[in-house]
C-alpha atoms as a PDB file:
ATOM      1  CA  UNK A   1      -3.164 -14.690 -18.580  1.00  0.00           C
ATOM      2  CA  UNK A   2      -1.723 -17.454 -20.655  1.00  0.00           C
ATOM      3  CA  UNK A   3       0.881 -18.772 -18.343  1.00  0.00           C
ATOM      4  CA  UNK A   4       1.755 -22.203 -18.122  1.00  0.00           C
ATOM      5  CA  UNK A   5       0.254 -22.107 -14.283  1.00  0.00           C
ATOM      6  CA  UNK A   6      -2.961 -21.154 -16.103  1.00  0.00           C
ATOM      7  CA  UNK A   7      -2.545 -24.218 -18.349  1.00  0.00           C
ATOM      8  CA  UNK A   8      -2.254 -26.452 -15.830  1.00  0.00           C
ATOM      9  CA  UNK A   9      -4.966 -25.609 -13.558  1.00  0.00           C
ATOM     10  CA  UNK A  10      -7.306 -25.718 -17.166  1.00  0.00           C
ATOM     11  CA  UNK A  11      -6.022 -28.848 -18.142  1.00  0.00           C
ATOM     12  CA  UNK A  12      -6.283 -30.534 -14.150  1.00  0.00           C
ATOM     13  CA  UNK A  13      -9.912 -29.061 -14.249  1.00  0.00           C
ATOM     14  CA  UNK A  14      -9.704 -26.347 -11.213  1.00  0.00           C
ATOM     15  CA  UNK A  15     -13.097 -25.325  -9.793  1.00  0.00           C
ATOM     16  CA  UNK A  16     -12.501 -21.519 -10.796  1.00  0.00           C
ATOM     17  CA  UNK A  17      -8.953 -20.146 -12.795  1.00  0.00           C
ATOM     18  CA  UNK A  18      -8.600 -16.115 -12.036  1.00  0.00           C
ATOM     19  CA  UNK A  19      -6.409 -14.711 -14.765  1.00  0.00           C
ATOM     20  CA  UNK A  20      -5.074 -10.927 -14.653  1.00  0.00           C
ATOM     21  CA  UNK A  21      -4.401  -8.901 -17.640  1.00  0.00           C
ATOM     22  CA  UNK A  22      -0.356  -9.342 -18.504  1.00  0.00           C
ATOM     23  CA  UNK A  23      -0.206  -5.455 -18.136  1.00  0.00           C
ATOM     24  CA  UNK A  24      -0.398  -5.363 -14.601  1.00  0.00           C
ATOM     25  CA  UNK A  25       3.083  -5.292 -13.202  1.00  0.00           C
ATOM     26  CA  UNK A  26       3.361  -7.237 -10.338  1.00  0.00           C
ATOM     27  CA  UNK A  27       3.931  -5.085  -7.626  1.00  0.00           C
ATOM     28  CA  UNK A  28       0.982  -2.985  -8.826  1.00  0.00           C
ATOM     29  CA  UNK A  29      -1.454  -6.272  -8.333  1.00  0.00           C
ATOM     30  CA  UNK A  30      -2.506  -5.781  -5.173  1.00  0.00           C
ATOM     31  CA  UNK A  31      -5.850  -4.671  -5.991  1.00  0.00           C
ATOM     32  CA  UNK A  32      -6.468  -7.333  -8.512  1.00  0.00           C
ATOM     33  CA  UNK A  33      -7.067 -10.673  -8.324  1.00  0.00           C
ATOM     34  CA  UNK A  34      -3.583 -11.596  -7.450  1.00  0.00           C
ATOM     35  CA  UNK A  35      -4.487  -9.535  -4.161  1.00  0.00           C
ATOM     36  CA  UNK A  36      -8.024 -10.034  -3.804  1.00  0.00           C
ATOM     37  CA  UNK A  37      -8.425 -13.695  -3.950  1.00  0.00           C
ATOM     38  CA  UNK A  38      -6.401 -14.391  -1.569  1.00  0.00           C
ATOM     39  CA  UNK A  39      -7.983 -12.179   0.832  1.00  0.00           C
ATOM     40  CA  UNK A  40     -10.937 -13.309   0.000  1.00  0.00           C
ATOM     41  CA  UNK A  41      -9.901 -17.096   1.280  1.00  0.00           C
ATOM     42  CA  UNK A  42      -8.922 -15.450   4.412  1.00  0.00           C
ATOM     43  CA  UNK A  43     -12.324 -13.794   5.448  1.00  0.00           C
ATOM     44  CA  UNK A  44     -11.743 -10.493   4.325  1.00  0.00           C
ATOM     45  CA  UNK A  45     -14.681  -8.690   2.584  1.00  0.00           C
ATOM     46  CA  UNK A  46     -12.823  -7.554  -0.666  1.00  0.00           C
ATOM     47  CA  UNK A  47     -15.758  -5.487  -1.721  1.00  0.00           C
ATOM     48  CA  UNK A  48     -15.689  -3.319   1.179  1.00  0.00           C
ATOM     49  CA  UNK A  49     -11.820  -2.974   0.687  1.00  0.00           C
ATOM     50  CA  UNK A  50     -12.376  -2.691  -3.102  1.00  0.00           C
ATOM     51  CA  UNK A  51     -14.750   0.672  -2.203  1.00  0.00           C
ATOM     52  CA  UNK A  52     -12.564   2.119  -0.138  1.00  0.00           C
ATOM     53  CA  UNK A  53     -10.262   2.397  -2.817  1.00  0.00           C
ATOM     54  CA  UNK A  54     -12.770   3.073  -5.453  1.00  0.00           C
ATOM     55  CA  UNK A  55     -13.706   6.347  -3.711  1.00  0.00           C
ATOM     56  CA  UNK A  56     -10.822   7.345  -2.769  1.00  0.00           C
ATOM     57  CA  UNK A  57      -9.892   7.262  -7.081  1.00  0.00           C
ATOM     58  CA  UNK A  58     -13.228   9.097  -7.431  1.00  0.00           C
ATOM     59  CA  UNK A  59     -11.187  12.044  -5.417  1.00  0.00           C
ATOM     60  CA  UNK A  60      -8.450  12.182  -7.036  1.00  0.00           C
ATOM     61  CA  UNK A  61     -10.233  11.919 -10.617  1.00  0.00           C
ATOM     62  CA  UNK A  62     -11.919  15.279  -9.778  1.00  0.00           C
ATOM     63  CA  UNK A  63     -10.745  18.780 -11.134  1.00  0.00           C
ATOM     64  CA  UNK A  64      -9.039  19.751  -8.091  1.00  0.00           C
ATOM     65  CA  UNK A  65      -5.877  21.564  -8.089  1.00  0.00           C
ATOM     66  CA  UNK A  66      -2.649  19.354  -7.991  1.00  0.00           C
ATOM     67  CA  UNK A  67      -1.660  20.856  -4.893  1.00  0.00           C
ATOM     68  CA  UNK A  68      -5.086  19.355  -3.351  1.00  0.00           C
ATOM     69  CA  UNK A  69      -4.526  15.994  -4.750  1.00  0.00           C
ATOM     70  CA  UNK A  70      -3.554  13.807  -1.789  1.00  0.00           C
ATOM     71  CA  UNK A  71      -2.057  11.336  -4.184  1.00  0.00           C
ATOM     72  CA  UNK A  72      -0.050  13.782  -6.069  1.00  0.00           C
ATOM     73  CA  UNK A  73       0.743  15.375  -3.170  1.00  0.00           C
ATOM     74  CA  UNK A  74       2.923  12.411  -1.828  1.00  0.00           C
ATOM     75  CA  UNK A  75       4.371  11.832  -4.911  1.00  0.00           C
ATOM     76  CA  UNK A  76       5.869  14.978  -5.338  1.00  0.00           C
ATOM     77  CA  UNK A  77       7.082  14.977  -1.938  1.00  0.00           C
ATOM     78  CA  UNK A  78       8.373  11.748  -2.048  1.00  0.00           C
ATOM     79  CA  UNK A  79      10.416  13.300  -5.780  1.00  0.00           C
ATOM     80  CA  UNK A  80      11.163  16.237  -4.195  1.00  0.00           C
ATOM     81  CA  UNK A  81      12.537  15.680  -1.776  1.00  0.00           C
ATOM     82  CA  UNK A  82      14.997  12.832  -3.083  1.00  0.00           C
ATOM     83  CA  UNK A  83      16.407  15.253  -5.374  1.00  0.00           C
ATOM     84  CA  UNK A  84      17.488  17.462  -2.705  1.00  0.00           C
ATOM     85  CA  UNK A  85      19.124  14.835  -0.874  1.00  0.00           C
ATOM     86  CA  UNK A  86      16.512  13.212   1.607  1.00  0.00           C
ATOM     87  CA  UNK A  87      15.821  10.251  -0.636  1.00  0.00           C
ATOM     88  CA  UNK A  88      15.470   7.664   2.624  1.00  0.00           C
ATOM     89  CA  UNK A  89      12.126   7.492   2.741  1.00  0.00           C
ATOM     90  CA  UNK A  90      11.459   5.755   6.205  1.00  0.00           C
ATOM     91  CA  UNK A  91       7.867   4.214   6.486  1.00  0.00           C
ATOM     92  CA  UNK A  92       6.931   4.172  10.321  1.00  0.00           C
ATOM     93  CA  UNK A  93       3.754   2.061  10.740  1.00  0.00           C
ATOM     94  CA  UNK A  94       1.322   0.600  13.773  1.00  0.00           C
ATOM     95  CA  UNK A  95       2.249  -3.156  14.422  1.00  0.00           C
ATOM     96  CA  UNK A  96      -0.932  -4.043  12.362  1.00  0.00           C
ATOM     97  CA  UNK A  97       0.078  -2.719   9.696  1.00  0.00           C
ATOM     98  CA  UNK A  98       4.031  -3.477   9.157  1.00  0.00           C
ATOM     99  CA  UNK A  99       3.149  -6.125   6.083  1.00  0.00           C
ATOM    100  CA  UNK A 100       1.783  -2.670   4.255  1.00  0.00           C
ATOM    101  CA  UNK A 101       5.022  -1.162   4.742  1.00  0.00           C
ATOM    102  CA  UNK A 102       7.113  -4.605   3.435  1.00  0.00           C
ATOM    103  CA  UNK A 103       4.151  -3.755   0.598  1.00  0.00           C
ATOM    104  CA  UNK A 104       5.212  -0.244  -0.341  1.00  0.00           C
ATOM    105  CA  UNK A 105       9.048  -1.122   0.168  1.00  0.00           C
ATOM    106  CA  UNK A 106       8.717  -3.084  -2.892  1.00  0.00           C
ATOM    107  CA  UNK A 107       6.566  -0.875  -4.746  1.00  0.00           C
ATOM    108  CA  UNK A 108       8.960   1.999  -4.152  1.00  0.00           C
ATOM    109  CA  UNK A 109      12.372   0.285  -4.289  1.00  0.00           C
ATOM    110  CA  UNK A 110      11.287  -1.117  -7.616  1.00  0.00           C
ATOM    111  CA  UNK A 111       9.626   1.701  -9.360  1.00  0.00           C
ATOM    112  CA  UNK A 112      11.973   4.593  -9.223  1.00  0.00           C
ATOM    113  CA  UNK A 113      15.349   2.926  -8.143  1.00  0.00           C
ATOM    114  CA  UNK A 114      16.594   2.511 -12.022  1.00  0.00           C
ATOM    115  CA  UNK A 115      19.365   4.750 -14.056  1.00  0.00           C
ATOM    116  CA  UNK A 116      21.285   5.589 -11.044  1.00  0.00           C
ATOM    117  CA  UNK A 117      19.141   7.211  -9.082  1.00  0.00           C
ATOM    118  CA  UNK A 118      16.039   6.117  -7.024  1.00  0.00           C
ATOM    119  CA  UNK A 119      14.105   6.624  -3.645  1.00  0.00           C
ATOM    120  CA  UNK A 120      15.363   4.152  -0.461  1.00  0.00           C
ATOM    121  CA  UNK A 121      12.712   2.763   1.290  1.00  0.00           C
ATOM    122  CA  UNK A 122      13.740   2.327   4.898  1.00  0.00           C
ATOM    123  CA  UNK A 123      10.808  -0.223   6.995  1.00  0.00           C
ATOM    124  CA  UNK A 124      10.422  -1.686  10.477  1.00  0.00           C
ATOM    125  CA  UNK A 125      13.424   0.422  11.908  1.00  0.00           C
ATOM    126  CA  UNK A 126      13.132   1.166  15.237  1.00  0.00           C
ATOM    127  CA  UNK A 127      12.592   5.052  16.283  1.00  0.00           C
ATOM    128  CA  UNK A 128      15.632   6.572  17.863  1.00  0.00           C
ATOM    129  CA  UNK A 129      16.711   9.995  18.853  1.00  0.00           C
ATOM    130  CA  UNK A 130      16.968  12.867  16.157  1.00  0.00           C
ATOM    131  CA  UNK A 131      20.520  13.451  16.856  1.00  0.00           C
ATOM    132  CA  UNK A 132      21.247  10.279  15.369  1.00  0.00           C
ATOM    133  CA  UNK A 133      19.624  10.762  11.739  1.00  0.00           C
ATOM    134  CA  UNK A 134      21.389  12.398   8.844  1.00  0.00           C
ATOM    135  CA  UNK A 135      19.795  15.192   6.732  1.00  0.00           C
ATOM    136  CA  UNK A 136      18.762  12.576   4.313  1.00  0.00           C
ATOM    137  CA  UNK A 137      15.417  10.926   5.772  1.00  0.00           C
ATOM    138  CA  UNK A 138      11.911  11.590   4.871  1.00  0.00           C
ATOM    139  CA  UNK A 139       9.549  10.526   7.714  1.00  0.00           C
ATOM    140  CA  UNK A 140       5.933   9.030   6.812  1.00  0.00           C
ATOM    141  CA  UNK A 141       3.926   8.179   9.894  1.00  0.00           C
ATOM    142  CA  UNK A 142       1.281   5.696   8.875  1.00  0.00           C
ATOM    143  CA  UNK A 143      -0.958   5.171  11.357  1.00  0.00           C
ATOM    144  CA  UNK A 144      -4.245   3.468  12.567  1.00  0.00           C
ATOM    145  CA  UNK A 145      -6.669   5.354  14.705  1.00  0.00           C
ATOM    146  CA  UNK A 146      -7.123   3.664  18.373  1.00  0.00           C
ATOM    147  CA  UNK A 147      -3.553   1.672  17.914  1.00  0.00           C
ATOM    148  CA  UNK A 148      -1.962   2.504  21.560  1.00  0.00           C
ATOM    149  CA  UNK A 149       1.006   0.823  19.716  1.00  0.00           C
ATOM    150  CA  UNK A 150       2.126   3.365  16.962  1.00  0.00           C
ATOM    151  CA  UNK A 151       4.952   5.336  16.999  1.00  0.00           C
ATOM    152  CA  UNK A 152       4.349   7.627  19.922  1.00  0.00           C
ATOM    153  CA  UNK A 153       3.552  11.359  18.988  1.00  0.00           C
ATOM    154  CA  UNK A 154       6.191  12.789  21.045  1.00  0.00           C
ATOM    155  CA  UNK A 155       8.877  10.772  19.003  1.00  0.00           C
ATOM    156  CA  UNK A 156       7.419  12.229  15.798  1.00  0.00           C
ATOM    157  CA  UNK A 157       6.870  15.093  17.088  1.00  0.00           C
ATOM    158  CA  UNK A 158      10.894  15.607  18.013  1.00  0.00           C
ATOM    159  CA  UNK A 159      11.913  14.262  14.736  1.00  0.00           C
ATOM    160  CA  UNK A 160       9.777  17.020  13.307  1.00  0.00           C
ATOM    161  CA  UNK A 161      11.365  19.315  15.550  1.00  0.00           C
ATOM    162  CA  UNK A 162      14.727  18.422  14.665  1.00  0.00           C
ATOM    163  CA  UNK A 163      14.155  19.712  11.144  1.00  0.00           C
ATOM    164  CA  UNK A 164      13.357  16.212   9.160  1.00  0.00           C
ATOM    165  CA  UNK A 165       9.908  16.501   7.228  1.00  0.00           C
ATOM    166  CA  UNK A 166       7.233  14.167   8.718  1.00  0.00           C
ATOM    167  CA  UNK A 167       4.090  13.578   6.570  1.00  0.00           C
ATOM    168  CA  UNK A 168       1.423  11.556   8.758  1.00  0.00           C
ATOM    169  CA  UNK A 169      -1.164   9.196   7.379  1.00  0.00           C
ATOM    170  CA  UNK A 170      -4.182   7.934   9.438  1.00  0.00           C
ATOM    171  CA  UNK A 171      -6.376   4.957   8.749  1.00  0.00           C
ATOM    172  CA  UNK A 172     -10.110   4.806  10.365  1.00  0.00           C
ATOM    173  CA  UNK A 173     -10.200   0.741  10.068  1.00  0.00           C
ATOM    174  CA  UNK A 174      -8.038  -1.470   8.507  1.00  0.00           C
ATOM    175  CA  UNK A 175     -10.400  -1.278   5.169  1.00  0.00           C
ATOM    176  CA  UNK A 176      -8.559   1.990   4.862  1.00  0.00           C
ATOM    177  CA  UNK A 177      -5.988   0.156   3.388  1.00  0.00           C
ATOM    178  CA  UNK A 178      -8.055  -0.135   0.292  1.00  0.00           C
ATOM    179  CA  UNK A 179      -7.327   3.639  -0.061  1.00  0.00           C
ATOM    180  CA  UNK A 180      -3.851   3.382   0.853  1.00  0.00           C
ATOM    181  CA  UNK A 181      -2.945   1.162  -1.733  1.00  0.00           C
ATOM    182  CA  UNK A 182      -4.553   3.342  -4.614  1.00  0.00           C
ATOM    183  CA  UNK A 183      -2.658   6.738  -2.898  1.00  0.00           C
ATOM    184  CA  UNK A 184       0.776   4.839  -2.438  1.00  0.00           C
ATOM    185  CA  UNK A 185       0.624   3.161  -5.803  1.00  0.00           C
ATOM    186  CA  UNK A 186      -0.592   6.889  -7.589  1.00  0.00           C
ATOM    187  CA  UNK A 187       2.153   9.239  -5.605  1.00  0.00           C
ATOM    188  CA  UNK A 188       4.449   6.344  -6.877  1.00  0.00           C
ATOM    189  CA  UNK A 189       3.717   7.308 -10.717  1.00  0.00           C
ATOM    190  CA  UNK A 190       3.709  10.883  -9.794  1.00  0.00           C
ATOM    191  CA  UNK A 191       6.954  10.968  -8.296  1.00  0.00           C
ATOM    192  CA  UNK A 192       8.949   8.661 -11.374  1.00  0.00           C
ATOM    193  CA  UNK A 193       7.041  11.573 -13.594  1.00  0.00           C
ATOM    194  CA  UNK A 194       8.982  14.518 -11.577  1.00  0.00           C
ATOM    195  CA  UNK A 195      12.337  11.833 -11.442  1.00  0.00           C
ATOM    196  CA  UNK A 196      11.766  11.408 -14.926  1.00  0.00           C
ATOM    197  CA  UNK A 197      12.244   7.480 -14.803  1.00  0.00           C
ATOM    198  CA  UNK A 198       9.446   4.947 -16.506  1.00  0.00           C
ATOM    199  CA  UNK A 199       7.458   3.572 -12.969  1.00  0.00           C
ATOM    200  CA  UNK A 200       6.641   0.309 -14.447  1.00  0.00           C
ATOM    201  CA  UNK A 201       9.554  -0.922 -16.103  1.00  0.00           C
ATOM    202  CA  UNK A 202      12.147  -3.197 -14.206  1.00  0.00           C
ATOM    203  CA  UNK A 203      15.303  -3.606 -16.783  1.00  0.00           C
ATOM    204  CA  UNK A 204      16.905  -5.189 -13.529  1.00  0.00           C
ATOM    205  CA  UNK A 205      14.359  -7.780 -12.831  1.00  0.00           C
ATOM    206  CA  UNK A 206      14.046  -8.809 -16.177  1.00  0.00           C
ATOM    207  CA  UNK A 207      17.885  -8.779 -16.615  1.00  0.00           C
ATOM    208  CA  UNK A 208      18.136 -11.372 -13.737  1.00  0.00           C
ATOM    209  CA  UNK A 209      15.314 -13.141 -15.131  1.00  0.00           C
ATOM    210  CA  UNK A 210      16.416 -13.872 -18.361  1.00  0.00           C
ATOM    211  CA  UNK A 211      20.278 -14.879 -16.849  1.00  0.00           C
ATOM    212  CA  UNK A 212      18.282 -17.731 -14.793  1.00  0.00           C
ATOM    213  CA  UNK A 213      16.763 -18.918 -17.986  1.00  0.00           C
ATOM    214  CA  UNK A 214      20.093 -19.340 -19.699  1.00  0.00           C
ATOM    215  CA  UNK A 215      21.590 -20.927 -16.217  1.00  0.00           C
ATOM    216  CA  UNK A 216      18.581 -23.175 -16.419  1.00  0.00           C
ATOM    217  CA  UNK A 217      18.510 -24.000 -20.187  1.00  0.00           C
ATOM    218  CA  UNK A 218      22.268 -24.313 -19.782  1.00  0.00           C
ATOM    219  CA  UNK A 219      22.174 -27.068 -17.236  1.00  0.00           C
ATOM    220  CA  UNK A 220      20.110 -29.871 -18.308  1.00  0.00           C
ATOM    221  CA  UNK A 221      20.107 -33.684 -18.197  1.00  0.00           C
ATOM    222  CA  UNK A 222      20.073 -35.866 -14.881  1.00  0.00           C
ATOM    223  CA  UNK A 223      20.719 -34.577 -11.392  1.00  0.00           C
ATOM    224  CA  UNK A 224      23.744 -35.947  -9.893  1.00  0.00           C
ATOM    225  CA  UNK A 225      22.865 -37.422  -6.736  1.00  0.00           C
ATOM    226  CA  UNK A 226      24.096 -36.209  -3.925  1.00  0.00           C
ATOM    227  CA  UNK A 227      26.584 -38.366  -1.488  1.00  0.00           C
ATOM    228  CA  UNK A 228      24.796 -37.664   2.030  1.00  0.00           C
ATOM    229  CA  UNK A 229      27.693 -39.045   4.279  1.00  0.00           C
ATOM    230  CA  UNK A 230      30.302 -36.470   2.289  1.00  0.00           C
ATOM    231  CA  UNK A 231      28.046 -33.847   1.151  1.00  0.00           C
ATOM    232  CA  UNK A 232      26.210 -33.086   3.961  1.00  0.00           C
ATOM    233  CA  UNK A 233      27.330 -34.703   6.694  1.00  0.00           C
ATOM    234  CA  UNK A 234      28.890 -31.805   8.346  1.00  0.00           C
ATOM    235  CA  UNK A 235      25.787 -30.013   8.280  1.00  0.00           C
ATOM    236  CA  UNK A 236      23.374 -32.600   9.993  1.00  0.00           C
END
């Protein structure tokens, strides 16, 4: 809200201008309009996506116990488990569903990797034999019902066996994502609480902000053009 891309698309008279509150961090946008119209361009039927994860807040907002919270329950296993060394958290995912996991490596990576410590996420690496791991990984198996393409069950099923901790996730449809989103980006805040680190802070991308700023504001004037036969012909 009140960004200079809002100003132009006011001033050049777009059809419809979709502003966010400036509170929502960017990799926590996905269920907003920075997420949702775009989806919506594409065919997708945002309110259907939109209810999944609506009911799936209504279950964690009840008075259950925290250890029957399925958000909280991630989170802290996700925390946990870093601080006793397994803080490789490796996301395996059906084929469909490998842009969640570049999703959730960003959520993840930028959340709680700040003041030294943090939680590596670890996507789209092949499966290979226990023997080969350290005792540093921390397995999630996301999943969508029906895909013959997912990480076969006997591969989990031996990295389970080899002593690494395996938490599986299953979607019904792909509108189950809706759900995943609100779980992934709710253990996320859970497990900076038990790291102790602020979730939605990012000193580091700020930081590299502002040094492009003064790189920008720094070089001004005319660009120099460039001399095609000695700049770049060795590249053509």
């Amino acid at each position: 809200s009140g960004s200079p891309l809002e100003g132009i698309a006011r001033q050049e008279g777009f059809l419809r201008v979709f502003t966010n509150p400036p509170t929502i961090g960017g990799r926590y946008s996905v269920l907003s309009y920075f997420g949702m119209v775009p989806a919506a361009l594409i065919g997708i039927d945002v309110s259907l996506l939109l209810d999944r994860a609506a009911r799936f807040q209504e279950i964690i907002s009840a008075k259950m116990p925290i250890q029957e919270n399925p958000g909280a329950r991630l989170g802290a296993a996700i925390a946990t488990l870093a601080e006793i060394g397994r803080d490789k958290l490796t996301l395996l995912t059906s084929p469909t569903l490998t842009n969640f996991g570049l999703w959730a490596e960003q959520l993840i990576a930028e959340s709680l990797g700040k003041e030294g410590r943090g939680v590596i996420p670890i996507v789209g690496e092949p499966v290979i034999t226990s023997n080969h791991y350290g005792n540093d990984r921390l397995f999630i198996d996301l999943r969508l019902d029906g895909d013959s393409a997912s990480t076969p069950d006997s591969a989990v099923e031996e990295l389970r066996a080899a002593g690494n901790p395996v938490i599986r996730l299953s979607l019904c449809d792909r509108y189950d994502l809706g759900s995943e989103f609100y779980r992934w980006e709710y253990a996320t805040a859970v497990a900076a609480a038990v790291m102790e680190v602020n979730p939605f802070d990012q000193p580091n991308v700020e930081l590299s902000k502002e040094k492009t700023v003064e790189i920008l504001k720094a070089h001004t004037g005319t660009m120099v053009p460039l001399e095609t036969s000695s700049s770049l012909g060795g590249l053509l």
